[in-house]
C-alpha atoms as a PDB file:
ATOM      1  CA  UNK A   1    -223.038 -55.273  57.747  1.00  0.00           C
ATOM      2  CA  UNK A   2    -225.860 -55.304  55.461  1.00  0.00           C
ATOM      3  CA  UNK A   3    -225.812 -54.562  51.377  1.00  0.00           C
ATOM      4  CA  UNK A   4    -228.134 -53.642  49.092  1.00  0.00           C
ATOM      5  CA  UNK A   5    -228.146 -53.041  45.782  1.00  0.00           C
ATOM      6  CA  UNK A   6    -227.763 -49.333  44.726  1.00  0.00           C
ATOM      7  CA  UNK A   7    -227.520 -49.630  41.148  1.00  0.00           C
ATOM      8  CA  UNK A   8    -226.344 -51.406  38.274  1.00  0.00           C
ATOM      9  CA  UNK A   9    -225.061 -49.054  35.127  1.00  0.00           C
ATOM     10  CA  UNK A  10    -222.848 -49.417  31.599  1.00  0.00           C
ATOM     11  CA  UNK A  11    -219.938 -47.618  30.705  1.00  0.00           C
ATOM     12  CA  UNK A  12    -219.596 -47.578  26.772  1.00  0.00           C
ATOM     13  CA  UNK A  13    -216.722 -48.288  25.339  1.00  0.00           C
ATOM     14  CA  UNK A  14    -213.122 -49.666  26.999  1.00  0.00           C
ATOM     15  CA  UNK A  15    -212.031 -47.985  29.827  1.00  0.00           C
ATOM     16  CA  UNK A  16    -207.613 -47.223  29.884  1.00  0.00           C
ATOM     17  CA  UNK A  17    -205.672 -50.034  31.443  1.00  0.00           C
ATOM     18  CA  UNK A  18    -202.546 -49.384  33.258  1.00  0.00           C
ATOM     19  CA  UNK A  19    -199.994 -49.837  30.335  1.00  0.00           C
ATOM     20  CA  UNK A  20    -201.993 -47.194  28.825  1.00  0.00           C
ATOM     21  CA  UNK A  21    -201.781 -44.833  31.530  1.00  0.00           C
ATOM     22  CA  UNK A  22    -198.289 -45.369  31.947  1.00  0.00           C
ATOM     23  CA  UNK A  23    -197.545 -44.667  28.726  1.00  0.00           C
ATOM     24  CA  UNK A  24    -199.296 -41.789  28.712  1.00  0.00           C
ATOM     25  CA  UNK A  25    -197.614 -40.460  31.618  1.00  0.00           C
ATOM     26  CA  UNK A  26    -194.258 -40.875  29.619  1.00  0.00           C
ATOM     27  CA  UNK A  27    -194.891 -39.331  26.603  1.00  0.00           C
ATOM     28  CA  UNK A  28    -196.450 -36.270  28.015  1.00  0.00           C
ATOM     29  CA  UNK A  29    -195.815 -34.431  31.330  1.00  0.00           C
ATOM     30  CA  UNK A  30    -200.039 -34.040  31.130  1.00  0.00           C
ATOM     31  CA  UNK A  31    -200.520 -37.125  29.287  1.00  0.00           C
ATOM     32  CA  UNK A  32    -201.431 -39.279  32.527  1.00  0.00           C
ATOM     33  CA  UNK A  33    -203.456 -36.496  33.838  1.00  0.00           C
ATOM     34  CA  UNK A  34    -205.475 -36.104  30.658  1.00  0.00           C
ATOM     35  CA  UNK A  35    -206.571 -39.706  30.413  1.00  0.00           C
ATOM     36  CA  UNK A  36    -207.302 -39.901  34.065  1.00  0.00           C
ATOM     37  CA  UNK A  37    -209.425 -37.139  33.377  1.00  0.00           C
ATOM     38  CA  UNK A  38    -211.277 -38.453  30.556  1.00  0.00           C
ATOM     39  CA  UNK A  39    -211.322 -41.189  31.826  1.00  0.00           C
ATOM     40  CA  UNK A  40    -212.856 -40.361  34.903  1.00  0.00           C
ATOM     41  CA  UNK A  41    -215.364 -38.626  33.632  1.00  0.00           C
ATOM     42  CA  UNK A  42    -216.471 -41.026  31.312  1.00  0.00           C
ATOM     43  CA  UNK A  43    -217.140 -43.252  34.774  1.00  0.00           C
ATOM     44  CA  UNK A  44    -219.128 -40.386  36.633  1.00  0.00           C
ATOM     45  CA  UNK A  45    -221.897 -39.812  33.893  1.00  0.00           C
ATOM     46  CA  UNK A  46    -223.413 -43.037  34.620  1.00  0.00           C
ATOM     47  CA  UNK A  47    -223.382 -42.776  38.424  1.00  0.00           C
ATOM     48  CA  UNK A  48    -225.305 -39.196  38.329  1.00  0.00           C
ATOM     49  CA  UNK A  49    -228.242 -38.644  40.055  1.00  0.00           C
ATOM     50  CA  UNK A  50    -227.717 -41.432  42.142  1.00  0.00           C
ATOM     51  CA  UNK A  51    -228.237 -40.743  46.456  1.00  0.00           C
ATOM     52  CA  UNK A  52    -224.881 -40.185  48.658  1.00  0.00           C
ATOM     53  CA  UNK A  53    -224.260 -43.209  50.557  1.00  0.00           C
ATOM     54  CA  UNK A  54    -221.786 -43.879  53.607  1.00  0.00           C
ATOM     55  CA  UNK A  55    -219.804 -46.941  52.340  1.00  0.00           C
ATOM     56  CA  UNK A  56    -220.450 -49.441  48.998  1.00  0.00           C
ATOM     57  CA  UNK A  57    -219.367 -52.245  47.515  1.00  0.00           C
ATOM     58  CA  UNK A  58    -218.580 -52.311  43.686  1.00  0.00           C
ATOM     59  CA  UNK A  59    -219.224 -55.736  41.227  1.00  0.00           C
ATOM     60  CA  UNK A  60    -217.872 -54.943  37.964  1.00  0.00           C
ATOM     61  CA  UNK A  61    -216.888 -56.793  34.258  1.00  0.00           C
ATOM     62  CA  UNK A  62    -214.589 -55.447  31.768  1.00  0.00           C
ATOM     63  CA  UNK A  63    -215.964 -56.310  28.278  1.00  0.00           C
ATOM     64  CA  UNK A  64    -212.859 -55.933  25.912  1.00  0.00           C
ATOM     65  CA  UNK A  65    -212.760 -56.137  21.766  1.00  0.00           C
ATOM     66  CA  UNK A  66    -210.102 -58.619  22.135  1.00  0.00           C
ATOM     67  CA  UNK A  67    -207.247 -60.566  24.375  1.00  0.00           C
ATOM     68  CA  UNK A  68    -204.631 -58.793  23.714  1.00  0.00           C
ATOM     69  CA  UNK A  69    -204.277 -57.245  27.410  1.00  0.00           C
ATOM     70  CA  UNK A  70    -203.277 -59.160  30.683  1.00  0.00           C
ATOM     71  CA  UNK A  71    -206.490 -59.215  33.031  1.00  0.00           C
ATOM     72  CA  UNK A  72    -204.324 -57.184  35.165  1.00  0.00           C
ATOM     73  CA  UNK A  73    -204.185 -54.559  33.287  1.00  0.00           C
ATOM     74  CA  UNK A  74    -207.312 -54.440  32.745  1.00  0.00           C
ATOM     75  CA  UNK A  75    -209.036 -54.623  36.094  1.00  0.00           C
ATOM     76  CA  UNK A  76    -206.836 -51.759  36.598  1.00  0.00           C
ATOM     77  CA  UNK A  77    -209.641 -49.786  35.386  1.00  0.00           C
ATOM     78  CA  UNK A  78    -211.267 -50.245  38.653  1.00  0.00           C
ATOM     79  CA  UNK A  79    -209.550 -46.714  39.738  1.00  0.00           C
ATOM     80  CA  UNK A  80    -211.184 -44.778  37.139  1.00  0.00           C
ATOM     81  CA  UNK A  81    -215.387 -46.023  38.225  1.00  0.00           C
ATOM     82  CA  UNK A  82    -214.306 -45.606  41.868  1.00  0.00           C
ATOM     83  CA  UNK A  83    -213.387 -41.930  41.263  1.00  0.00           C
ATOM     84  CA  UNK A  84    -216.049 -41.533  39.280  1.00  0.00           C
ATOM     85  CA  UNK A  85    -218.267 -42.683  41.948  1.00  0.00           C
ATOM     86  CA  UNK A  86    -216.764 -40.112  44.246  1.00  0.00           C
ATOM     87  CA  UNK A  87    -217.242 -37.596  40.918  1.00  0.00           C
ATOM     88  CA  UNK A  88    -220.683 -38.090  41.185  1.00  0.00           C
ATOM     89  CA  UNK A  89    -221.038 -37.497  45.002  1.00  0.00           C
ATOM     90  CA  UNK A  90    -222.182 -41.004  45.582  1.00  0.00           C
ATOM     91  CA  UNK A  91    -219.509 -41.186  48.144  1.00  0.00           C
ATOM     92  CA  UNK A  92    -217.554 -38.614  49.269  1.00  0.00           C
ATOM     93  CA  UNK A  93    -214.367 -40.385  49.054  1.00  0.00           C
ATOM     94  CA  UNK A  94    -212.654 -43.208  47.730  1.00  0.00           C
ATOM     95  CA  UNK A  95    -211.107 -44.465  51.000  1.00  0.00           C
ATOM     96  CA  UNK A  96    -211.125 -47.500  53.455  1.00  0.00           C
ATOM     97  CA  UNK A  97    -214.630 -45.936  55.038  1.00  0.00           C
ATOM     98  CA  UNK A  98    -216.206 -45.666  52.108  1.00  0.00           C
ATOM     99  CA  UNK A  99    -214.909 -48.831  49.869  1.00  0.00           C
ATOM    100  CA  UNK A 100    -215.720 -51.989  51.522  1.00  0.00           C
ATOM    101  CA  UNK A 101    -213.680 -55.025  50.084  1.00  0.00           C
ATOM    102  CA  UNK A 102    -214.026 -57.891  48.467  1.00  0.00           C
ATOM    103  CA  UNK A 103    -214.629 -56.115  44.799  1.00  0.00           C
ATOM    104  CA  UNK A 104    -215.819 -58.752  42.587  1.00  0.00           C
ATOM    105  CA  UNK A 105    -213.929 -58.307  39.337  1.00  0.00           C
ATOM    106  CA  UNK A 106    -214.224 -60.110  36.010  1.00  0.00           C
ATOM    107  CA  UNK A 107    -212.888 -59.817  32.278  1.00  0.00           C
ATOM    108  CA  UNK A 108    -215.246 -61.120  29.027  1.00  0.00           C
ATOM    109  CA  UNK A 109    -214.948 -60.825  25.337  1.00  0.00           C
ATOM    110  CA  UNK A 110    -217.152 -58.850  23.522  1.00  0.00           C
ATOM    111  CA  UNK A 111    -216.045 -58.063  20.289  1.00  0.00           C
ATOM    112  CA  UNK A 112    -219.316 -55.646  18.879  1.00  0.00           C
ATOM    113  CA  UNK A 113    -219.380 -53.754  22.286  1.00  0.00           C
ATOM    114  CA  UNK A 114    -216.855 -53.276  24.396  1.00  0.00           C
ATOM    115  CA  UNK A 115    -217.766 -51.809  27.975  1.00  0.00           C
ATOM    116  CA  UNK A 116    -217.507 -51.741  31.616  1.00  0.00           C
ATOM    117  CA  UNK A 117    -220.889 -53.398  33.572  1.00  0.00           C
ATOM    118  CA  UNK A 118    -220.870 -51.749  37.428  1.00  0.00           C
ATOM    119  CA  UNK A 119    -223.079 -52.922  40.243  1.00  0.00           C
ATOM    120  CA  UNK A 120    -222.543 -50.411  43.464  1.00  0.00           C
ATOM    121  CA  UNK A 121    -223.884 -52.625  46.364  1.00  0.00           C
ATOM    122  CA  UNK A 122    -224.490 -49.829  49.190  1.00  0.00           C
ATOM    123  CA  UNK A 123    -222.918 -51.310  52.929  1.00  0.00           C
ATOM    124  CA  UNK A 124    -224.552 -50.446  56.135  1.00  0.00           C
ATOM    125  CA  UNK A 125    -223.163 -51.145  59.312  1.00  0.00           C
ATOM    126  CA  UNK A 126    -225.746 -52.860  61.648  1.00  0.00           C
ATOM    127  CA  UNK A 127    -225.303 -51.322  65.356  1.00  0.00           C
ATOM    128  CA  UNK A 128    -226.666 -53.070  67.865  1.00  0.00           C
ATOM    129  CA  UNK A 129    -229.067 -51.517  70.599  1.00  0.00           C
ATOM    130  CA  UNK A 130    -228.700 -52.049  73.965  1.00  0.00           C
END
């Protein structure tokens, strides 16, 4: 397999972590769907215009105002750019085809602007010719 990079993009602000979603989902029968929404969307403006590729990779780092959530909960985030990817017809889904492991995930402080960096790495498969 061969990569290349595809792009590298900011999402403003902080993206929901899973605490957030779950407690979304229990104070409102929509509540989970709403954020997942917005959400969502706020992942698949960046990744317009970009081409349609078979399979990518995905580097990202969660920039947070402070440390008051687990790294787990944050990385959780990772649902919400991969949807948005597939949002934005980059790939047409979010499965084992089209999402090629090891994501490279990392948390940071950044108190003045909190965001999401993404690098989409784009994965060929090399065939060989007899």
């Amino acid at each position: 397999m061969t990569e290349k990079l595809l792009a590298e993009y900011e999402i403003p602000g902080e993206l929901p972590t899973r605490n957030e979603a779950i407690n979304a989902q229990k104070a409102n029968k929509y509540g989970g769907s709403r954020l997942k929404n917005t959400a969502t969307d706020k992942c698949t403006w960046p990744a317009n215009g970009l081409p349609e590729v078979d399979a990518v990779k995905i580097e990202a780092t969660f920039y947070r105002s402070d440390r008051r959530t687990d790294p787990d909960n944050i990385i959780s985030a990772t649902k919400y750019v991969m949807d948005g990817l597939e949002a934005a017809g980059v790939i047409t889904n979010d499965g084992w085809k089209q999402v090629k492991p090891p994501f490279k995930l990392g948390w940071a402080l950044d108190k003045q602007n909190p965001r999401t960096e993404v690098k989409v790495l784009e994965v060929k498969n090399e065939t060989k010719q007899d």
